[in-house]
Every structure is written in structure tokens, then in C-alpha cells.
Protein backbone atom coordinates (compact mmCIF):
# COMPACT_ATOMS: atom_id res chain seq x y z
CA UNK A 1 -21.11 -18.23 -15.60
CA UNK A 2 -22.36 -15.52 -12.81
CA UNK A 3 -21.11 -17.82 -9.88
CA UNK A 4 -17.69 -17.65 -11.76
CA UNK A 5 -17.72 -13.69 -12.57
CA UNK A 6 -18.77 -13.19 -8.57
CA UNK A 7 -15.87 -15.35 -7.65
CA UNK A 8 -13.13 -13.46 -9.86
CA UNK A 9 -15.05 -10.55 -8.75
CA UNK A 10 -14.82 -11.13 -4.71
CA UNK A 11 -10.75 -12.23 -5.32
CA UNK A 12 -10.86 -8.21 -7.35
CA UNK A 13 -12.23 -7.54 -4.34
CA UNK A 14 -9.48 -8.81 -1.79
CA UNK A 15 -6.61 -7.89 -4.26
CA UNK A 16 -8.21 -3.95 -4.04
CA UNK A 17 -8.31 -3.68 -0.70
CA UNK A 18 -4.49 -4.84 -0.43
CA UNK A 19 -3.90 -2.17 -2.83
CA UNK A 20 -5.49 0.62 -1.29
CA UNK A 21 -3.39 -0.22 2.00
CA UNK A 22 -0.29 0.71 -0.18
CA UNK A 23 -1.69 3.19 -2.46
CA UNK A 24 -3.03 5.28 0.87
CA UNK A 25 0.52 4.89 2.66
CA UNK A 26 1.98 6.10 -0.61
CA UNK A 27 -0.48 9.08 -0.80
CA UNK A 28 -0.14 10.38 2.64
CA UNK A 29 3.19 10.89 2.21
CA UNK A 30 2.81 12.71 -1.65
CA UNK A 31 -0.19 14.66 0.23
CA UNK A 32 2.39 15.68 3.83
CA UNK A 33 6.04 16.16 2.52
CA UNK A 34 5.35 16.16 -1.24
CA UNK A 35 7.78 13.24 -2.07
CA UNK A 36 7.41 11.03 -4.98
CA UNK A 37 8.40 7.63 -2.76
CA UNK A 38 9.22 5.02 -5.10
CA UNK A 39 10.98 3.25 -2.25
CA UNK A 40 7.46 2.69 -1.26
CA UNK A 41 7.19 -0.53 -2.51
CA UNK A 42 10.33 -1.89 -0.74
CA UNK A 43 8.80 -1.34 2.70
CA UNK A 44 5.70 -3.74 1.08
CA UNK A 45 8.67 -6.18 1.00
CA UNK A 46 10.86 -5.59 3.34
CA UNK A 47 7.86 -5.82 5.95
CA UNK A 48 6.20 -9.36 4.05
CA UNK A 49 9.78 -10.94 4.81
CA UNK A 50 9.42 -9.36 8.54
CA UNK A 51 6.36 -11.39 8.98
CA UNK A 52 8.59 -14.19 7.35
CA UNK A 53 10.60 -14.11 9.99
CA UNK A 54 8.45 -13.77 12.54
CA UNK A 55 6.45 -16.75 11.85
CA UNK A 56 9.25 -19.24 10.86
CA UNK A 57 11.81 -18.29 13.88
CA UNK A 58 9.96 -16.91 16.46
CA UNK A 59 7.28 -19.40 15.31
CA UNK A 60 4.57 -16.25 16.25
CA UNK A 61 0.86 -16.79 14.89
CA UNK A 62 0.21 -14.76 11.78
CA UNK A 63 -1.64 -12.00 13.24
CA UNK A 64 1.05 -11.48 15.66
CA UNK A 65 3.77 -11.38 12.99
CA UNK A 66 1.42 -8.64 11.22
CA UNK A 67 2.01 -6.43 14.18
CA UNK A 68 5.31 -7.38 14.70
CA UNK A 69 5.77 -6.19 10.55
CA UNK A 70 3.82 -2.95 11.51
CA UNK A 71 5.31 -2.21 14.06
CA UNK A 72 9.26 -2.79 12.48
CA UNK A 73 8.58 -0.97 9.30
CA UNK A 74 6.65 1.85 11.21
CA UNK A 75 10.52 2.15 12.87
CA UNK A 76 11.92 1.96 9.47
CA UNK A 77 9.85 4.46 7.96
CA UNK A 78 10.38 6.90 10.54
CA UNK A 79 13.98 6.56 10.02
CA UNK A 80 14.47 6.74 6.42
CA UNK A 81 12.61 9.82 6.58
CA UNK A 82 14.53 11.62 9.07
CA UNK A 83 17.75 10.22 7.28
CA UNK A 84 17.25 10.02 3.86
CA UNK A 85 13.92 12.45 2.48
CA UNK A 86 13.83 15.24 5.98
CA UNK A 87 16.79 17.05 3.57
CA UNK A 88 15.19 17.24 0.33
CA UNK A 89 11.87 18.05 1.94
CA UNK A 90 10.88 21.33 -0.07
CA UNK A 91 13.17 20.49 -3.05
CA UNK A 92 11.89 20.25 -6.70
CA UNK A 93 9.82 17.03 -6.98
CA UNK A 94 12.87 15.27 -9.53
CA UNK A 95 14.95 15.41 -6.10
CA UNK A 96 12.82 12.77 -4.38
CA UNK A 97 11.63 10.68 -7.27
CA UNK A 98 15.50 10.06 -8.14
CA UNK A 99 16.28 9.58 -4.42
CA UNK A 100 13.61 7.17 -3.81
CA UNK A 101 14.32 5.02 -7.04
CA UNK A 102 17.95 4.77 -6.21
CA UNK A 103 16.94 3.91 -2.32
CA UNK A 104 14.47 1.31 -4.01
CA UNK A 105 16.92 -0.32 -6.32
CA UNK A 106 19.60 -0.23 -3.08
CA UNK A 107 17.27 -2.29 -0.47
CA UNK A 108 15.86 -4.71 -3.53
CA UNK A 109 19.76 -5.81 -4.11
CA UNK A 110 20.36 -5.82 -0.34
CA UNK A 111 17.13 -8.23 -0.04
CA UNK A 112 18.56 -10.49 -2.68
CA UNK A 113 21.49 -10.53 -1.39
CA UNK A 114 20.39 -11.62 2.24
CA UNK A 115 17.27 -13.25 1.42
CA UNK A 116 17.81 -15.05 -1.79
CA UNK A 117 15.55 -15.00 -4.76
CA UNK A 118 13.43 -18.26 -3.81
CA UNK A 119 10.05 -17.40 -3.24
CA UNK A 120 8.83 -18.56 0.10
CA UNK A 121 5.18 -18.04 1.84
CA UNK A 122 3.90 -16.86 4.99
CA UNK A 123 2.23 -19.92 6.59
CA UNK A 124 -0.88 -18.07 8.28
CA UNK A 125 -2.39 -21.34 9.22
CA UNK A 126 -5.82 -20.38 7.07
CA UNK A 127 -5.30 -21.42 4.09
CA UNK A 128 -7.15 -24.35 4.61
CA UNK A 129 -10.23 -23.49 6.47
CA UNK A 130 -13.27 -22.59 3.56
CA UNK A 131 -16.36 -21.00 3.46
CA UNK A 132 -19.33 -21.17 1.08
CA UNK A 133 -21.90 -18.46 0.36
CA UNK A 134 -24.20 -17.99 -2.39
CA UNK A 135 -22.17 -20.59 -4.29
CA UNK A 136 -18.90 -18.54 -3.37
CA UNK A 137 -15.43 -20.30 -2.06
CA UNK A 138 -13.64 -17.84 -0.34
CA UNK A 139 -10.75 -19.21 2.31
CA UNK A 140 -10.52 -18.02 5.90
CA UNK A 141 -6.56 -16.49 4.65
CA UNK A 142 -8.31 -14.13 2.23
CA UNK A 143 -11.64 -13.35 4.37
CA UNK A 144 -8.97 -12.16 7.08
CA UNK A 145 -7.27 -10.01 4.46
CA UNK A 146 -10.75 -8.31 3.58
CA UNK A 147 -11.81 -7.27 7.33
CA UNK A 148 -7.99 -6.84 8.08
CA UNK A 149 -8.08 -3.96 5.60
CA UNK A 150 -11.18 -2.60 6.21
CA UNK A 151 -10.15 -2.35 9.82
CA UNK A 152 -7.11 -0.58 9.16
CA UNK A 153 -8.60 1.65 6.57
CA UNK A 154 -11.52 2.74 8.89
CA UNK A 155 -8.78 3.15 11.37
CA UNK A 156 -6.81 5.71 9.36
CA UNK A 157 -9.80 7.40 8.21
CA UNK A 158 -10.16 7.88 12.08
CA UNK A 159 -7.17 8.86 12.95
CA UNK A 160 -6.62 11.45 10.33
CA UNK A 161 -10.47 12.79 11.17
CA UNK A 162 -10.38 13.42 14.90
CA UNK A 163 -6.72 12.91 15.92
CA UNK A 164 -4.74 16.03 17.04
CA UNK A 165 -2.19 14.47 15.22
CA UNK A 166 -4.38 13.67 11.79
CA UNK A 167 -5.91 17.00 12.01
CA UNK A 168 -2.07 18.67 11.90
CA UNK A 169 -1.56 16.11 8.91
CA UNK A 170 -4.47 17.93 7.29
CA UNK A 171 -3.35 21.20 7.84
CA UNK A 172 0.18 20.52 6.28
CA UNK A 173 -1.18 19.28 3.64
CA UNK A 174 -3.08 22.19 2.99
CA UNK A 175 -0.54 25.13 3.77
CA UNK A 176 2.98 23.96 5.16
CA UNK A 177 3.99 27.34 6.14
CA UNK A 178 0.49 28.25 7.81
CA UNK A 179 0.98 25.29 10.00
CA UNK A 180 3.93 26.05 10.86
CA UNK A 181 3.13 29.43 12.38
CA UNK A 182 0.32 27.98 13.96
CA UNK A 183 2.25 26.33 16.05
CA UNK A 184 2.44 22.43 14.20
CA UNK A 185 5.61 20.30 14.81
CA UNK A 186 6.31 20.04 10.97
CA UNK A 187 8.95 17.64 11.51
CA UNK A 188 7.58 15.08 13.91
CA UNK A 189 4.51 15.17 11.67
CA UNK A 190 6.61 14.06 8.59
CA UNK A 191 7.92 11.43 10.85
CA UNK A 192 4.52 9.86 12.01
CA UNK A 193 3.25 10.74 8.04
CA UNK A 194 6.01 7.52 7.08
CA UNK A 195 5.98 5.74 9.93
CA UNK A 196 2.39 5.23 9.22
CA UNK A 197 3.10 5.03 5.77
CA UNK A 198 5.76 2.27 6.11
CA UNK A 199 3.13 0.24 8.70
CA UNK A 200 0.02 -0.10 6.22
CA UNK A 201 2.90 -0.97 3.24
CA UNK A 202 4.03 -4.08 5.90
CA UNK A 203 0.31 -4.46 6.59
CA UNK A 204 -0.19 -5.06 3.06
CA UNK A 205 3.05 -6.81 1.99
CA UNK A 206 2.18 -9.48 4.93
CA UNK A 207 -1.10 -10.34 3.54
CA UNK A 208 0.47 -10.56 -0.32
CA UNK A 209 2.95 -13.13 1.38
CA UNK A 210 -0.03 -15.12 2.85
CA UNK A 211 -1.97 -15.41 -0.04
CA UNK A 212 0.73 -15.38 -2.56
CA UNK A 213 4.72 -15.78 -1.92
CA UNK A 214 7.37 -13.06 -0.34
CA UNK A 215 10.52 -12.43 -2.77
CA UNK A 216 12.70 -9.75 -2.89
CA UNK A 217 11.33 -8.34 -6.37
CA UNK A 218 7.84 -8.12 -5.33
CA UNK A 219 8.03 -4.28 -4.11
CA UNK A 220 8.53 -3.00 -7.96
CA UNK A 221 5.65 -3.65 -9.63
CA UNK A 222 3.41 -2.54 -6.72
CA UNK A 223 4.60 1.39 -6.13
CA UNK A 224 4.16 1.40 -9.71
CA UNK A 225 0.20 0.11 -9.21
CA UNK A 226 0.21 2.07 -6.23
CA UNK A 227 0.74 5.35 -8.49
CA UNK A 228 -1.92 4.27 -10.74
CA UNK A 229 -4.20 3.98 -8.27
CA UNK A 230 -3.23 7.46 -6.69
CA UNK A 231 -3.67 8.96 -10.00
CA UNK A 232 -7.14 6.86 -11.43
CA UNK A 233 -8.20 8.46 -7.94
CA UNK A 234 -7.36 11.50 -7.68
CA UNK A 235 -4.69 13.11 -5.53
CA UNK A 236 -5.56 13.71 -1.81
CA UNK A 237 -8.52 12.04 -2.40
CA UNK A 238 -9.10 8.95 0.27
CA UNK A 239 -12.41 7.76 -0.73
CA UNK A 240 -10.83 8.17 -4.81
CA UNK A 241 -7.71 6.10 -3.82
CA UNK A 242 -10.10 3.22 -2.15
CA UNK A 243 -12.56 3.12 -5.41
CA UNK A 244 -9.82 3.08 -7.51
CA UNK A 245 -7.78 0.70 -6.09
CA UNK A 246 -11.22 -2.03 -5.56
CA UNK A 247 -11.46 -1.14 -9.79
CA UNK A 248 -7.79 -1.81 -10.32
CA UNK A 249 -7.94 -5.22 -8.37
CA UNK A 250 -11.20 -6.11 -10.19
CA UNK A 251 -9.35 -5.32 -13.34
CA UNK A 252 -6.65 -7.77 -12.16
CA UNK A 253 -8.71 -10.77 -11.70
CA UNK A 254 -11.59 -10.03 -14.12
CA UNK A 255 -8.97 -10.08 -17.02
CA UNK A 256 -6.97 -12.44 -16.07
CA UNK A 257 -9.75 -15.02 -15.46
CA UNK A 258 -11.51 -14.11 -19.09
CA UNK A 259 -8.37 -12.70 -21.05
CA UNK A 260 -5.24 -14.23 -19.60
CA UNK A 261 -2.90 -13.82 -16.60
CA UNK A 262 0.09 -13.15 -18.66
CA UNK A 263 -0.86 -9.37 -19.32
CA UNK A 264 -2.56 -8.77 -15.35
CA UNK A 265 -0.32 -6.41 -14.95
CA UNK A 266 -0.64 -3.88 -18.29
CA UNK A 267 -4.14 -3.88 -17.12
CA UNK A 268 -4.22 -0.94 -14.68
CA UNK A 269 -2.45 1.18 -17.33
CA UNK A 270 -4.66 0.27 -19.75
CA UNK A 271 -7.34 1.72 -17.63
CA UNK A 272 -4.82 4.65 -16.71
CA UNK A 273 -4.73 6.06 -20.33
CA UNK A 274 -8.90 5.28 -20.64
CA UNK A 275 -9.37 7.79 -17.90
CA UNK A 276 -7.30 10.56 -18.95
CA UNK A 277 -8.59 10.23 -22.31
CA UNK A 278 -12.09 10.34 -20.50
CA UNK A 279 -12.09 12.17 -16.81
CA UNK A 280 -8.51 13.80 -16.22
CA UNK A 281 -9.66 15.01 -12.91
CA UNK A 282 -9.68 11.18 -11.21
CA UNK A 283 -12.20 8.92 -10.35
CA UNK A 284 -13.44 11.69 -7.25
CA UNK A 285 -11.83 14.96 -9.11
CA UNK A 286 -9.38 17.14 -7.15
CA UNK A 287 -7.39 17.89 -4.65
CA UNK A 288 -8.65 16.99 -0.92
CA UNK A 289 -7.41 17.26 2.08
């Protein structure tokens, strides 16, 4: 019985950390420009069927289609913000939460209409390779998915610490119009804010594809998670978002394996509603920078 709880456990574990790659994409850019992006989760798609691509025409290894993902929906991100969000930037927050859902619903139908509806997955060329410790099975695909994200998220943490560029992020995020007169390119900030944004959702879509399948559908129900996960840890909180999202992804596969599958998603509401019944604050409590 505690071999199986540790191995639903360590896949909560690996589902968590995929999570927190889109939840923290998805909070930088609520934290920067203040926009509710439920397009979010399209970029999660839209950069798993990048990797797709990359590995079935160009026939490139799977860590090379992750940057190739990154590095397209880093493009993409950039652009949709200077095209579609740069103009509502500063607008009431109903603005960009009915932008974003009608730019979500827009690339999901262009993606089903391109890509079909058959699910297909990303052949990383790991699945097969095991490992056993302490009576654990884990498989080489998700052990890469597990430093993969650590990487990245240690990587962000960086950049947003010591970067000129992260420490500008910080500032708008505190007081836009301070920044401003301080000198801070506002603009190419909110640029980099979704490019990075749009990288870690491809970072994380890839790795769903890997494990599980790519379809055009699959961005929906994770923006929605991603949210949850924002909230559960607090807005502008890093270290809330990451805790959260590892509790969320242990919720996922610690009810499914002992309750059932069928209801994996309702479970991170459920816990939603516990904790504003029980800490409204999140997880960490307030607003950080």
C-alpha cells in the first residue's frame, strides 16, 4: 500500500511541476500587464503540436523540438501581445478576460480545423527506458519532465532575481507609472513578460504531449487549472504558485488512483472552495512581487 501511495504520489509530483510551468507563465503576465489570459492555454497547445511537428517532419530529437516549441511560441507570444492585448493594456480587467476567451475559442477551432481532432503523441524516444528506486517505477520520459521543470523554474526565478530585465518586470509590477518615469521600457517589457510566458506554456504543453497525447482541445481545461493554481497560491506569489500547483497535481493522481479518474478534474476546485472557506489569503498570503 505505501509503495503504491509513493508511486501516485511521485506521478502528483511530475503532473505539478508541468503545472506550475503554465500557472507561472500565466501569472507573470496577470502580475506585468494585468490581463486575465485565457488564451493561455492555447499557447500550451499550439506549442505541444510545434514539438509535433518538429519531431515527425524534421525528424529532430525531443529535446531539440522543446526548444524549437520555446522558441516559436516565445515569437507568438510576443506578437499577440503587441497585436492583440498592447491596446487594452490599462483597460478594466472584463476587457481582457473577454478578449482572451474569444482569442482562445478562435485558435482551438483553427487547430481543429488544421490539425484534426485525433490525438497523436510526441515520440520522445524515453518512454521505454525505466528506473527503479525504493520500489518506485518511474520512466526516463517523466524523470526528464521533473529536472526539465525544475531547470526552467530555477531559471526564471533567476532571471527575474538578478536580470536588468527581471528586475524592470518587478518594478512594473509594483508601480507601472513609477517605472515608467524611471526610465523602464514599459512596452518591450510587456513583450518579453509573454514571450516568456508563451515559451514555459510550449515548455509545458511539449512534455503533456510526451507523456500523454497533443489534441487541439487540450489548452481548455489547463488555463482553467492554471487559475486555480494562481489563486490556491496566492497572486504574485512564485514560491505559492509552485506549492500549489505540486498539491493540485498530487490531488490529480492521489484521487484518481483511490477515488476514480472520471472526476480528476473537479478535484482542484474542490480544493479551491476548501481554501477560501479556510485561508482566503492563498497558500503563501498576498501580494508579492
Amino acid at each position: 500500500m505505501i509503495t503504491v501511495f509513493m508511486q501516485q504520489a511521485l506521478n502528483g509530483v511530475v503532473l505539478g511541476c508541468i503545472y506550475a510551468l503554465t500557472a507561472l507563465g500565466l501569472s507573470l503576465v496577470f502580475g506585468i500587464l494585468e490581463v486575465a489570459n485565457f488564451a493561455h492555454g492555447e499557447l500550451y497547445m499550439l506549442g505541444a503540436f510545434m514539438a509535433l511537428f518538429a519531431t515527425k517532419l524534421v525528424g529532430a530529437p525531443f529535446f531539440i523540438a522543446l526548444l524549437i516549441s520555446m522558441s516559436i511560441m516565445a515569437v507568438f507570444g510576443a506578437l499577440t501581445e503587441r497585436v492583440v492585448f498592447r491596446p487594452i493594456v490599462g483597460k478594466p480587467m472584463i476587457n481582457s478576460m473577454l478578449l482572451s476567451f474569444g482569442l482562445s475559442t478562435a485558435l482551438a477551432n483553427l487547430a481543429l480545423f488544421f490539425f484534426k481532432a485525433d490525438p497523436r503523441k510526441i515520440d520522445s524516444g524515453l518512454a521505454d527506458i525505466r528506473f527503479r528506486f525504493l520500489g518506485l517505477y518511474v520512466t526516463a520520459e517523466r524523470l526528464s519532465v521533473l529536472v526539465l521543470s525544475i531547470a526552467l523554474v530555477a531559471l526564471l526565478a533567476w532571471f527575474i532575481q538578478y536580470t536588468k530585465t527581471g528586475k524592470a518586470m518587478r518594478a512594473i509590477s509594483q508601480d507601472r507609472v513609477a517605472a515608467q518615469l524611471a526610465g523602464i521600457n514599459v512596452r518591450r517589457i510587456y513583450s518579453v513578460t509573454f514571450a516568456i510566458s508563451g515559451a514555459l506554456a510550449a515548455a509545458a504543453g511539449t512534455m503533456v504531449g510526451a507523456i500523454f497525447f497533443v489534441s487541439p482541445e487540450m489548452g481548455f481545461s489547463v488555463v482553467l487549472k492554471s487559475f486555480v493554481v494562481i489563486i490556491l497560491g496566492g497572486f504574485g506569489s512564485i514560491r505559492g504558485v509552485i506549492l500549489a500547483a505540486i498539491i493540485i497535481g498530487l490531488a490529480e493522481s492521489l484521487g484518481g488512483g483511490y477515488i476514480s479518474y472520471a472526476y480528476k478534474d473537479a478535484y482542484p476546485f474542490l480544493l479551491l472552495v476548501l481554501l477560501f472557506m479556510l485561508r482566503p489569503q492563498g497558500l503563501i498570503g498576498g501580494r508579492r512581487s
